[in-house]
C-alpha atoms as a PDB file:
ATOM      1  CA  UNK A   1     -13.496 -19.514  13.501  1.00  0.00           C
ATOM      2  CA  UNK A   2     -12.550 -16.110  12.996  1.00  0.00           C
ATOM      3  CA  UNK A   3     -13.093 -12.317  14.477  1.00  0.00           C
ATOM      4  CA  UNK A   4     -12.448  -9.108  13.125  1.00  0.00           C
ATOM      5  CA  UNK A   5     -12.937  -5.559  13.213  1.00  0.00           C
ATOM      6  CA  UNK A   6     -13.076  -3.191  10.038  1.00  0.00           C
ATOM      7  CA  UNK A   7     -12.807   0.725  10.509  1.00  0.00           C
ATOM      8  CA  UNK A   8     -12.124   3.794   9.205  1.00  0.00           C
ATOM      9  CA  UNK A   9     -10.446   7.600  10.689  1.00  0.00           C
ATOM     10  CA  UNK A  10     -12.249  10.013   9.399  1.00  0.00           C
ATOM     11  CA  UNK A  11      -9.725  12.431  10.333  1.00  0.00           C
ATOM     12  CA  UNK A  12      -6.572  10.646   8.263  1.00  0.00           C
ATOM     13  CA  UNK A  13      -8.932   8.785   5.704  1.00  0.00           C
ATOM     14  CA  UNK A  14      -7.637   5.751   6.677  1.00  0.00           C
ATOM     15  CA  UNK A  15      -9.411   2.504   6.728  1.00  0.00           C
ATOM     16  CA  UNK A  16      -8.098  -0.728   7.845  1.00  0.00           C
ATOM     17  CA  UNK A  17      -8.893  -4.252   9.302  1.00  0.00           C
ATOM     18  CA  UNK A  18      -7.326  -6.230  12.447  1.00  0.00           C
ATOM     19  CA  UNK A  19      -8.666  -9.815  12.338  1.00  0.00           C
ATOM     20  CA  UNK A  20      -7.295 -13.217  14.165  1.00  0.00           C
ATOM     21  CA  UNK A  21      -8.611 -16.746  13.869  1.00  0.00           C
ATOM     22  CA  UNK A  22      -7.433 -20.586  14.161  1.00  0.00           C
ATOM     23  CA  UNK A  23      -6.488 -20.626  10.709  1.00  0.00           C
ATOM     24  CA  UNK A  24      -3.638 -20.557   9.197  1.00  0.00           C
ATOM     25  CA  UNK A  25      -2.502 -16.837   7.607  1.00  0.00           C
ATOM     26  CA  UNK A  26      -5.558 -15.428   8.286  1.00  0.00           C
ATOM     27  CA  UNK A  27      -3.999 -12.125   6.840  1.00  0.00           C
ATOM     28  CA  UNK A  28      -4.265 -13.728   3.356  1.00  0.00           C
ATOM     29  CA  UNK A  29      -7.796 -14.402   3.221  1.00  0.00           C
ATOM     30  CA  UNK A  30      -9.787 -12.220   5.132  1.00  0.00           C
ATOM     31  CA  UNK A  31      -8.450  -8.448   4.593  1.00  0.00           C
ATOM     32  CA  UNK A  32      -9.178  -6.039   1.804  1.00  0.00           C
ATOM     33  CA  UNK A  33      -8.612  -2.547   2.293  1.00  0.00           C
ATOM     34  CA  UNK A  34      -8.446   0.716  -0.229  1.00  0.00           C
ATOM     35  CA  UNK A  35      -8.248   4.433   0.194  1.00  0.00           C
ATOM     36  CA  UNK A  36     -10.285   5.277  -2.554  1.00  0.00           C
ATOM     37  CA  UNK A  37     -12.972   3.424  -1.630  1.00  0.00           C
ATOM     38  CA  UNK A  38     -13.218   1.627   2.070  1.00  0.00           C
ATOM     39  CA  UNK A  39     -12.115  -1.734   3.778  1.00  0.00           C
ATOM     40  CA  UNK A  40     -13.658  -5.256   3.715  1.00  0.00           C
ATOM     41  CA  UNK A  41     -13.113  -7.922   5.510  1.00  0.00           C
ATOM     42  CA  UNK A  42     -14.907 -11.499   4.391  1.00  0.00           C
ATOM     43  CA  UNK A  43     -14.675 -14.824   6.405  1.00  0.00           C
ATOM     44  CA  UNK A  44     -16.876 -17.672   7.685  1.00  0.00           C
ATOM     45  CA  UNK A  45     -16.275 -20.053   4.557  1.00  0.00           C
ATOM     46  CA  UNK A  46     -14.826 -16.870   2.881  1.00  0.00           C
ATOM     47  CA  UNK A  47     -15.029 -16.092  -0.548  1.00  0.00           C
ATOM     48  CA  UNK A  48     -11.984 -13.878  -1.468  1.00  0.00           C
ATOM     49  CA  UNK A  49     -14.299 -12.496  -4.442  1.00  0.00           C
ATOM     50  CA  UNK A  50     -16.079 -10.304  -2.030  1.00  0.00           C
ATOM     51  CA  UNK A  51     -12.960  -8.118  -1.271  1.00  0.00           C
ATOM     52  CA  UNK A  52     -11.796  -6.944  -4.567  1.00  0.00           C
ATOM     53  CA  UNK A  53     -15.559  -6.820  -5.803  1.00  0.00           C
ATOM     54  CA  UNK A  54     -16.873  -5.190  -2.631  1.00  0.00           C
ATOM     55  CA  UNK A  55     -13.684  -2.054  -3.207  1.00  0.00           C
ATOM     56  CA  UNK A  56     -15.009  -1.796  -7.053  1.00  0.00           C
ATOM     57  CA  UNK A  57     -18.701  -1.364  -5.701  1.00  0.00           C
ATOM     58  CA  UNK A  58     -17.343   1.350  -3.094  1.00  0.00           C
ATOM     59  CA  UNK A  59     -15.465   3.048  -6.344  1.00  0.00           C
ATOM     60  CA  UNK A  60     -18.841   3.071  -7.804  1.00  0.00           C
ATOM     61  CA  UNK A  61     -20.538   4.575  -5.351  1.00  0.00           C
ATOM     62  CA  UNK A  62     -22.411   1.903  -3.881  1.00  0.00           C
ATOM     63  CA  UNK A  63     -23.040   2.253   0.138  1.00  0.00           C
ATOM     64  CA  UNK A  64     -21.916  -0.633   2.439  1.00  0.00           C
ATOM     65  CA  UNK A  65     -25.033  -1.963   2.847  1.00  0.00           C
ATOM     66  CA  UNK A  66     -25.687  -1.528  -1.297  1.00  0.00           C
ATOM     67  CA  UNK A  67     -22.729  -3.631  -1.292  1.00  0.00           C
ATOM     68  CA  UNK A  68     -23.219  -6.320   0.636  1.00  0.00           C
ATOM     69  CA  UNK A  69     -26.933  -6.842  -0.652  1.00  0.00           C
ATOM     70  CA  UNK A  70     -25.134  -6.756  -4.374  1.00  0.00           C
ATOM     71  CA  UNK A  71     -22.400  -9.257  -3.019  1.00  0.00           C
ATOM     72  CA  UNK A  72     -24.266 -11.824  -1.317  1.00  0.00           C
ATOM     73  CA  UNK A  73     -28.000 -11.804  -3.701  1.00  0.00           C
ATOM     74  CA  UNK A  74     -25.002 -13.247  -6.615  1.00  0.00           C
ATOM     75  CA  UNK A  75     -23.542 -16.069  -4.155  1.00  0.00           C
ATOM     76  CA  UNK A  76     -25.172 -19.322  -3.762  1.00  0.00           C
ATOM     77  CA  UNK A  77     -23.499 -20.051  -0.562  1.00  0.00           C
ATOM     78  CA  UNK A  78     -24.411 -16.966   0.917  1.00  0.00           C
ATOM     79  CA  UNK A  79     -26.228 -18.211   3.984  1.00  0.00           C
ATOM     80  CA  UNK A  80     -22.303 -19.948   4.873  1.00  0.00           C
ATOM     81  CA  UNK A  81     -20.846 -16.185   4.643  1.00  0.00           C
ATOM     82  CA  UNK A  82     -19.731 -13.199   6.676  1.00  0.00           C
ATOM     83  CA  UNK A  83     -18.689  -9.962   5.427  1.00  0.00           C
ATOM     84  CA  UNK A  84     -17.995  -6.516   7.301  1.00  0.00           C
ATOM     85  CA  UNK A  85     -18.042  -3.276   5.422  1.00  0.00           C
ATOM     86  CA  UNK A  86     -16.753   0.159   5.719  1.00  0.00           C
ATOM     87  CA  UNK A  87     -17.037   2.450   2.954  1.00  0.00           C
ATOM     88  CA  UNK A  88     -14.789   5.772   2.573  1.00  0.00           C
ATOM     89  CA  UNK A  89     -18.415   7.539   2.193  1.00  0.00           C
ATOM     90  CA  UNK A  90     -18.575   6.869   6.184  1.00  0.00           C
ATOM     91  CA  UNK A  91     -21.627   4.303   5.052  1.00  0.00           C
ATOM     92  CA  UNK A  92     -20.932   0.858   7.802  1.00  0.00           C
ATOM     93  CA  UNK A  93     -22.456  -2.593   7.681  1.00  0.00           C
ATOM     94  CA  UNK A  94     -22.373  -6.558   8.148  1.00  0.00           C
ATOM     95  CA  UNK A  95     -23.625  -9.881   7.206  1.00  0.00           C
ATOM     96  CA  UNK A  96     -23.847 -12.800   8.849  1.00  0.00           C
ATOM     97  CA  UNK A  97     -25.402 -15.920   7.075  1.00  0.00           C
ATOM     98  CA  UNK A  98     -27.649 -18.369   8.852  1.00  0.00           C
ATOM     99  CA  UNK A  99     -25.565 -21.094   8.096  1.00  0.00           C
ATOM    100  CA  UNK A 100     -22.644 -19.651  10.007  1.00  0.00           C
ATOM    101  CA  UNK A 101     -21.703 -21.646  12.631  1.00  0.00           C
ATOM    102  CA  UNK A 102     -22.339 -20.839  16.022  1.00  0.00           C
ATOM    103  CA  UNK A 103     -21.372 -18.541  17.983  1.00  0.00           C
ATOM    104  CA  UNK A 104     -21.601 -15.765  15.424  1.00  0.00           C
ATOM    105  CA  UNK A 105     -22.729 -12.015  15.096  1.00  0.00           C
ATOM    106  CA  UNK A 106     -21.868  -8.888  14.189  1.00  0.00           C
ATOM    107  CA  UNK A 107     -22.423  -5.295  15.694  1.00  0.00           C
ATOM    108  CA  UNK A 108     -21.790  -1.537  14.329  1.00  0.00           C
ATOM    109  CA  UNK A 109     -21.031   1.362  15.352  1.00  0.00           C
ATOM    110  CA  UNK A 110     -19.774   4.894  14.005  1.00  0.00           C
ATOM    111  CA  UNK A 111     -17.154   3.949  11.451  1.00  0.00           C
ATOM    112  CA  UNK A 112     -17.103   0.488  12.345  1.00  0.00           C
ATOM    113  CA  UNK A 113     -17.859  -3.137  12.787  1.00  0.00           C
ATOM    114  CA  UNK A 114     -17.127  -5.837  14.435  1.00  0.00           C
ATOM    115  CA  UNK A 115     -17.996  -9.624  13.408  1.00  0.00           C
ATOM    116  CA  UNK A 116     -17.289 -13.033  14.237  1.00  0.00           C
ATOM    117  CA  UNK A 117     -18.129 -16.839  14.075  1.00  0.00           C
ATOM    118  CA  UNK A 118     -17.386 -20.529  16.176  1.00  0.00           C
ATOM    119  CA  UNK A 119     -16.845 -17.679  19.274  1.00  0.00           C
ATOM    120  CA  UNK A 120     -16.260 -18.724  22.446  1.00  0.00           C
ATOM    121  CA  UNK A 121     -19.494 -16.116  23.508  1.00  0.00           C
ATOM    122  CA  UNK A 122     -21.360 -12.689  22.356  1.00  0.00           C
ATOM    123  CA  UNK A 123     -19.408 -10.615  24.945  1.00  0.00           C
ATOM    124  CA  UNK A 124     -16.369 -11.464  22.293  1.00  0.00           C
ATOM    125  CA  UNK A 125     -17.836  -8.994  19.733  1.00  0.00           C
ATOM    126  CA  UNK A 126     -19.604  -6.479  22.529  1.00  0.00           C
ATOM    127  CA  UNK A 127     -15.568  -6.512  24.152  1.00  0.00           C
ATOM    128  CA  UNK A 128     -14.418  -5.558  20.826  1.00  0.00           C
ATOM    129  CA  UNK A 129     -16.874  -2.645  20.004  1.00  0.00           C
ATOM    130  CA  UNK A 130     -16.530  -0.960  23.325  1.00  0.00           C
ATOM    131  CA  UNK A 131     -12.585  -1.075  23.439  1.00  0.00           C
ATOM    132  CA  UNK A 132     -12.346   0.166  19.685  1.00  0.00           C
ATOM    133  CA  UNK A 133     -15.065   3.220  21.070  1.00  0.00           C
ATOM    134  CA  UNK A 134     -12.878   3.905  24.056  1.00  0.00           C
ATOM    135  CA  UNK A 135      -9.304   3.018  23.346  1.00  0.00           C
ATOM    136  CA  UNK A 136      -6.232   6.003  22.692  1.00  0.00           C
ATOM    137  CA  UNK A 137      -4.535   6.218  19.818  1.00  0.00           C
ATOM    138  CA  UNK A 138      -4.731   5.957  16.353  1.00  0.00           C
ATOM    139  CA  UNK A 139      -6.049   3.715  14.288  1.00  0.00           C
ATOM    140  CA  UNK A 140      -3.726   0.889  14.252  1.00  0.00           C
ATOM    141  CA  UNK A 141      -3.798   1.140  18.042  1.00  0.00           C
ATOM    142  CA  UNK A 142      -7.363   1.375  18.511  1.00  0.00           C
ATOM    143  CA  UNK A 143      -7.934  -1.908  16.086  1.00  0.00           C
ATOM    144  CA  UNK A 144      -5.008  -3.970  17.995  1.00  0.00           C
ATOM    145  CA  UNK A 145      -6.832  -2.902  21.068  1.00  0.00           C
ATOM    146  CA  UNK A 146     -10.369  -4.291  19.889  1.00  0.00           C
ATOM    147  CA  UNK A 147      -8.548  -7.708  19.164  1.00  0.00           C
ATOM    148  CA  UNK A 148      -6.961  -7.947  22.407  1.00  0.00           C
ATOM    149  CA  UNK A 149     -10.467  -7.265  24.098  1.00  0.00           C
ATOM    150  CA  UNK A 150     -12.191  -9.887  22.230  1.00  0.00           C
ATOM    151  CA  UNK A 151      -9.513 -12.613  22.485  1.00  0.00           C
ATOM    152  CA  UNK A 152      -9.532 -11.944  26.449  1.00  0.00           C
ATOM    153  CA  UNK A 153     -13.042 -11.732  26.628  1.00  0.00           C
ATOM    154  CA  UNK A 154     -13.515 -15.202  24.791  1.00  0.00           C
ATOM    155  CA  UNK A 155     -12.647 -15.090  20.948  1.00  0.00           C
ATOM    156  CA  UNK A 156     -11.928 -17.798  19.030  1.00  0.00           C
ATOM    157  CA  UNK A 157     -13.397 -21.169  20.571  1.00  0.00           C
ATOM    158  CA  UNK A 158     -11.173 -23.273  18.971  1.00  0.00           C
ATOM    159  CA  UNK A 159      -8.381 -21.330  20.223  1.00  0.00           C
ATOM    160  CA  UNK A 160      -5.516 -18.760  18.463  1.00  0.00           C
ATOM    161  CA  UNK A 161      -3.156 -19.168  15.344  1.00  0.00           C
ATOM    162  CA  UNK A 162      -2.664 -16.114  13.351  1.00  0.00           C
ATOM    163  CA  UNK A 163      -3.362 -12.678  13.170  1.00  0.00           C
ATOM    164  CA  UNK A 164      -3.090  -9.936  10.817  1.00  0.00           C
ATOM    165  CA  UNK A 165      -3.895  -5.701  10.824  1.00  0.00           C
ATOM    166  CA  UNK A 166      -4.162  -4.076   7.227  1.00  0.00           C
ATOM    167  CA  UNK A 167      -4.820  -0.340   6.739  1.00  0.00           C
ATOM    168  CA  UNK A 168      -4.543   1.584   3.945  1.00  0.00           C
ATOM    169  CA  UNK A 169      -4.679   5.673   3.608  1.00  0.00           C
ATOM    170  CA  UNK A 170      -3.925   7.818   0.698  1.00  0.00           C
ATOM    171  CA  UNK A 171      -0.165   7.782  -0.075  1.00  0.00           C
ATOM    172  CA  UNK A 172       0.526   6.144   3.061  1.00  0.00           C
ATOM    173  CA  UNK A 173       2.689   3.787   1.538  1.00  0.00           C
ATOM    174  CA  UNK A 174       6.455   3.371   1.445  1.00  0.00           C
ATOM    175  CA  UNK A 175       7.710   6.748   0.434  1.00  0.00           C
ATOM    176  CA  UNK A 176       4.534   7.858  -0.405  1.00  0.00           C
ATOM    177  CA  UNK A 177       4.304   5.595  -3.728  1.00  0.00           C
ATOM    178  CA  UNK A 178       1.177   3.523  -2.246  1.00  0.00           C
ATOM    179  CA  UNK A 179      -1.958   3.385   0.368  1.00  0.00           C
ATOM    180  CA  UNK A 180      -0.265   0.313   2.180  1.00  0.00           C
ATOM    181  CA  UNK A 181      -0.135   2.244   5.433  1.00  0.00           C
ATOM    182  CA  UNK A 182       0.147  -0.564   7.651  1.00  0.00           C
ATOM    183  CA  UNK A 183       0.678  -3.921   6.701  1.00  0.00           C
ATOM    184  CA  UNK A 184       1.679  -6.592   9.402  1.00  0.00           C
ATOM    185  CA  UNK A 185       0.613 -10.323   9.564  1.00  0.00           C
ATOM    186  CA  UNK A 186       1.421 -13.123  12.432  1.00  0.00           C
ATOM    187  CA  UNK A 187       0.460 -16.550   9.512  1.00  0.00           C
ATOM    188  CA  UNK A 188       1.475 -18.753  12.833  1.00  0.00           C
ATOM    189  CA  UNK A 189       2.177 -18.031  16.525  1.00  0.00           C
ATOM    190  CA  UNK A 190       1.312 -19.031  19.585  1.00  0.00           C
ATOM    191  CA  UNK A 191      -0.046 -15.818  20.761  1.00  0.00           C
ATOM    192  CA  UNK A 192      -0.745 -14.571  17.332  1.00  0.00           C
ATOM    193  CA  UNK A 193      -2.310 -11.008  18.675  1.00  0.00           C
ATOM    194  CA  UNK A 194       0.831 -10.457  21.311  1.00  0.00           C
ATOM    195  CA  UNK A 195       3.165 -10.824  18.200  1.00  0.00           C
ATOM    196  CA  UNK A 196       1.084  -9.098  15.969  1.00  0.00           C
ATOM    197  CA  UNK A 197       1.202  -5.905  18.260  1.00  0.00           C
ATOM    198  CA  UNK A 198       5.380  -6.320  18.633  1.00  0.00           C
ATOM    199  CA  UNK A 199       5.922  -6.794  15.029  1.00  0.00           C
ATOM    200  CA  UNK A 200       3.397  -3.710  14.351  1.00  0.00           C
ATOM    201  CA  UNK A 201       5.423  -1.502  17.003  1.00  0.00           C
ATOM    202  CA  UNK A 202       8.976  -2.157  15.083  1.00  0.00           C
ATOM    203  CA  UNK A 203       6.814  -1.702  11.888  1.00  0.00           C
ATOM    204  CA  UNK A 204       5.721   1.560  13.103  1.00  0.00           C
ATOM    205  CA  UNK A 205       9.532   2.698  14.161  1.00  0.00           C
ATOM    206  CA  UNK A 206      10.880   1.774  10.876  1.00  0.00           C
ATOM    207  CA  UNK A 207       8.465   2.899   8.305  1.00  0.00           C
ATOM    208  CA  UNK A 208       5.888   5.698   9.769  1.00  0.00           C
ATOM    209  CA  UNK A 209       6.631   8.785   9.854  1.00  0.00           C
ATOM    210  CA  UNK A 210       6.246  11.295  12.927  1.00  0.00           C
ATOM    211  CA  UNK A 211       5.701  14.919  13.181  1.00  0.00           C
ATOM    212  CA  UNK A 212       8.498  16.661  14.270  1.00  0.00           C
ATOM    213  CA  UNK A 213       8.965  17.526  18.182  1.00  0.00           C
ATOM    214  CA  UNK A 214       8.954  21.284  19.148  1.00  0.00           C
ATOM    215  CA  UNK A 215      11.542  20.060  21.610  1.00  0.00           C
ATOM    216  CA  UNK A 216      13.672  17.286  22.572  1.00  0.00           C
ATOM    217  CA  UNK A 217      15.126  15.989  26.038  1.00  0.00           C
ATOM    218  CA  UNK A 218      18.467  14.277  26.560  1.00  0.00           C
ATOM    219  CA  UNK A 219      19.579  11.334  28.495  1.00  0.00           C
ATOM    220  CA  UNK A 220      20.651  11.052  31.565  1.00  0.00           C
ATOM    221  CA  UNK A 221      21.481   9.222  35.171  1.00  0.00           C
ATOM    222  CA  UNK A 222      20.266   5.851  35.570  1.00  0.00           C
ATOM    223  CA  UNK A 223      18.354   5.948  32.179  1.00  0.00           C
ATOM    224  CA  UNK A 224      21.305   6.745  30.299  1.00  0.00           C
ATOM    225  CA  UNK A 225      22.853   4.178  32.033  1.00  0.00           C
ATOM    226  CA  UNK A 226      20.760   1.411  31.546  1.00  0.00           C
ATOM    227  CA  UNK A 227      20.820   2.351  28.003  1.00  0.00           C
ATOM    228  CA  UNK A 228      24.505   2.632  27.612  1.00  0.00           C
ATOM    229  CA  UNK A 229      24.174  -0.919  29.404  1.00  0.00           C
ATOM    230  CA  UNK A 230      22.287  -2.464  26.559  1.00  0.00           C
ATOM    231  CA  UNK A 231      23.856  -0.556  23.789  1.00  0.00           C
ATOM    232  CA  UNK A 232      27.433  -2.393  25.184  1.00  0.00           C
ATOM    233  CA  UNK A 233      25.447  -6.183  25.838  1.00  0.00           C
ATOM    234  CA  UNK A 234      23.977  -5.588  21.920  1.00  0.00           C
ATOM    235  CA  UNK A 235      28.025  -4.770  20.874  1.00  0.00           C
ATOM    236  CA  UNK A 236      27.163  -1.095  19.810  1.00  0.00           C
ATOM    237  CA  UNK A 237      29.706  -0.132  23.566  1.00  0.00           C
ATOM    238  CA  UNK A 238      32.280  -0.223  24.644  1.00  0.00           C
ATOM    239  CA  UNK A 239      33.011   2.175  27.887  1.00  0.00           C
ATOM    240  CA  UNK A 240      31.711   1.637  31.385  1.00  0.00           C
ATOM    241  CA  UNK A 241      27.753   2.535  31.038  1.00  0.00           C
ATOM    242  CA  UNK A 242      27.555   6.476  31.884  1.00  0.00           C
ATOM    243  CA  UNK A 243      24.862   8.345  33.531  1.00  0.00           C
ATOM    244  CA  UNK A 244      26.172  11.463  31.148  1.00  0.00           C
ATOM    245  CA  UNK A 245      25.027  10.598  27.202  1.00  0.00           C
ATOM    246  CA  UNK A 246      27.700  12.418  25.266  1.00  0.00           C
ATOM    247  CA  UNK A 247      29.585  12.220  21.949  1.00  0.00           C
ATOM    248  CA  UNK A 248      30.143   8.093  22.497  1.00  0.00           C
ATOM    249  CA  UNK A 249      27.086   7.627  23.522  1.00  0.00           C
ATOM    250  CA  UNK A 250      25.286   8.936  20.763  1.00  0.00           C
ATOM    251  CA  UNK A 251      27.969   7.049  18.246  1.00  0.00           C
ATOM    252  CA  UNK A 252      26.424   4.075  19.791  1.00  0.00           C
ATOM    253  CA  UNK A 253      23.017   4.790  19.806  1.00  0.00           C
ATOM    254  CA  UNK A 254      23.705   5.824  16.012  1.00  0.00           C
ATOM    255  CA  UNK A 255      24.937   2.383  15.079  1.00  0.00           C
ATOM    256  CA  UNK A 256      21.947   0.957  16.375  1.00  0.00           C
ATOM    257  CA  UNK A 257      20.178   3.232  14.587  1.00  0.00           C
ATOM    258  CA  UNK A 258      21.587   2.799  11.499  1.00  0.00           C
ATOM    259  CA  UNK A 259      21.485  -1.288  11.918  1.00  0.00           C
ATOM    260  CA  UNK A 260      17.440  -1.456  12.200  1.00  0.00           C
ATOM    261  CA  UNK A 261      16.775   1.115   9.933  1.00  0.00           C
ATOM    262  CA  UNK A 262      15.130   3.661  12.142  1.00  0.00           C
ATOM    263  CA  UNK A 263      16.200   6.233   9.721  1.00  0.00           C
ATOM    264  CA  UNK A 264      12.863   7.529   9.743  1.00  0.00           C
ATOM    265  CA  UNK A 265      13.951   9.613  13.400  1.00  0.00           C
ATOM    266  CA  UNK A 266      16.701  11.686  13.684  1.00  0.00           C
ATOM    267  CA  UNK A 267      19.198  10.657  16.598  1.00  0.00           C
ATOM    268  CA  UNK A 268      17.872  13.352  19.005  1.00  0.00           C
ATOM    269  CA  UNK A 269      14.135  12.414  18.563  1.00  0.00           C
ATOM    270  CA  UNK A 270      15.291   8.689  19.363  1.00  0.00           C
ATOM    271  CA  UNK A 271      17.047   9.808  22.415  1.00  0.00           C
ATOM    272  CA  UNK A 272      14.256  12.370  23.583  1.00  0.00           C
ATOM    273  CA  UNK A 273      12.149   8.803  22.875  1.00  0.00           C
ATOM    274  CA  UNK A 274      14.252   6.379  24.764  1.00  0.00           C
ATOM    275  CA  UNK A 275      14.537   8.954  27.695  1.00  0.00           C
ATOM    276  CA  UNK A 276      10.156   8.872  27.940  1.00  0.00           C
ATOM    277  CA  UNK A 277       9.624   5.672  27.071  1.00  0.00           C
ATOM    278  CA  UNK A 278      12.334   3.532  29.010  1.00  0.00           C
ATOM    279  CA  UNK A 279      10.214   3.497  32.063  1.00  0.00           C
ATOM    280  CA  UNK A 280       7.208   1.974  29.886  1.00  0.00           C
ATOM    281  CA  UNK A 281       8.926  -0.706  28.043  1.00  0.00           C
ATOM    282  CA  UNK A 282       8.999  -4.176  28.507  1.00  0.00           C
ATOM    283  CA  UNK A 283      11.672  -7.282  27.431  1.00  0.00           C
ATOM    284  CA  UNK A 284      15.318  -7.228  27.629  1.00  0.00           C
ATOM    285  CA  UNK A 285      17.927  -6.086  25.269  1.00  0.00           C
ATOM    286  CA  UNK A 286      16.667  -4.891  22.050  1.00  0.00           C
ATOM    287  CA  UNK A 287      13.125  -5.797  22.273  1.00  0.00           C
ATOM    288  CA  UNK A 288      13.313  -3.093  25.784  1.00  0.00           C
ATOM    289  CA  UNK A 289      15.007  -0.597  23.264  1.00  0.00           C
ATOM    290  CA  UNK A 290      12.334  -0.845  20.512  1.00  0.00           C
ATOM    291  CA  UNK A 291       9.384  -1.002  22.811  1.00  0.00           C
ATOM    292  CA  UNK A 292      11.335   2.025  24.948  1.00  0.00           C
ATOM    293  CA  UNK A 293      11.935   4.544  21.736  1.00  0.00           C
ATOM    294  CA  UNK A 294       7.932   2.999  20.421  1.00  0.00           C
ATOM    295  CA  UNK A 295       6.516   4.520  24.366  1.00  0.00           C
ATOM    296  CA  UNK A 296       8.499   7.222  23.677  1.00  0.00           C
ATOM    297  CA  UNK A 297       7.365   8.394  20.640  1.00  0.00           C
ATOM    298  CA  UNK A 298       3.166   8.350  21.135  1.00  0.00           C
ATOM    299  CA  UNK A 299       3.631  12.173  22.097  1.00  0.00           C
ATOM    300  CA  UNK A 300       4.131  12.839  18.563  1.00  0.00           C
ATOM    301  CA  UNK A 301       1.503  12.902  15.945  1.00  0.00           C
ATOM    302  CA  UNK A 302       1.498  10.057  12.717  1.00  0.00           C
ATOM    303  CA  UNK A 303       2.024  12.111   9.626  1.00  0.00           C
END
């Protein structure tokens, strides 16, 4: 009862998987993802063995297809499996058992594929290719796209629980030390994808870095207002909201900087973001701030 989507950016050498199902922490089960060697993703009566193998296969050499064929001729319960496969070599493929329940399937494409079982329908999986081929962004948005298309196009039959997106790239890691680029998981919610893609855009704020802007704009009139507005309603305040963003305004905006540890932007690229992407956002309060400076920042390249 689970769909996914594993990929890879050729340009960044990342590779990564976005995945939901009705199961509980799907994120700790299906995902498997290295930069030296490609990204898994194994469900449908999963065996967790097929992740860390499947990487030391892709070390080796071994295509995606190699792997899977070297994967599933040493499992007895085989025909209950599904695995997706994307090697760093640009190799792509999938497996889906004959004892998978139905609906199931998988489909590829250039650097990716999609795969699923107990779907709602087959346009799931087709939704999911042709958003991830079409969608802007990067990778992380591309793959949060491809799970929102397949959800809203039928996903999971037995309905939604928990979602999770893993990608890893070459010292994309905190401070460089790892290839944990991105690494977000929803293990119980509602809307599991909705909260996934929140949680991902704070994630993104907080610990991805951005080039740097050639130039920056400031705030002002009702913008700057409404901004002041929420800065004082959060406590960060305390003046009449201003349509002028000057020397209080910017202690404000610093403290709330400083309180969610955006220290990854300096104050001028937050303001230049909040002044773009406050017409864009969403929610009230902070969540309008975050998804405001988030809207605000797309302009700028992922380092």
């Amino acid at each position: 009862m689970t769909f996914s989507i594993v990929a890879r950016d050729p340009e960044s050498d990342a590779v990564g998987i976005a995945v939901q199902s009705k199961f509980i922490s799907v994120g700790s089960v299906v995902p498997f993802a290295s930069a030296d060697a490609g990204a898994i993703a194994t469900q449908s009566f999963a065996n967790v063995a097929y992740g860390p193998d499947g990487l030391d296969l892709l070390r080796e050499g071994r295509t995606a297809e190699e792997v899977i064929d070297e994967l599933t001729a040493a499992d007895p319960e085989a025909p209950r499996r599904q695995i997706g496969v994307v090697g760093q070599d640009g190799s792509v493929d999938a497996f889906t058992g004959e004892e998978c329940f139905d609906v199931c399937g998988d489909i590829q494409g250039e650097h990716y594929t999609v795969q699923g079982n107990i779907l709602e329908n087959e346009e799931t999986l087709t939704a999911m290719a042709d958003t991830f081929e079409s969608a802007d962004g990067g990778l992380p948005e591309k793959l949060i796209a491809a799970l929102h298309a397949g959800n809203d196009a039928g996903g999971d039959s037995r309905g939604e629980q928990s979602a999770a997106l893993y990608i890893a790239k070459p010292e994309g890691g905190y401070d460089g030390g790892n290839d944990r680029w991105v690494d977000v998981r929803v293990d119980d919610h509602e809307h599991p994808i909705d909260e996934l893609e929140r949680v991902f855009r704070l994630y993104d704020i907080t610990l991805l870095a951005r080039e740097e802007p050639e130039e920056t704009r400031d705030l002002d009139g009702d913008v700057a207002r409404e901004v002041c507005a929420t800065l004082a309603d959060l406590g960060f305040y305390e003046d009449d909201p201003a349509e002028e963003f000057g020397e209080d305004e910017r202690e404000a905006l610093e403290s709330f900087r400083g309180m969610n540890n955006f220290e990854n932007h300096d104050l001028a690229v937050l303001e230049d973001a909040l002044a773009r992407g406050w017409d864009d956002a969403s929610g009230d309060g902070e969540q309008k701030l975050v998804d405001a400076i988030w809207h605000g920042l797309q302009r700028l390249d992922r380092k």
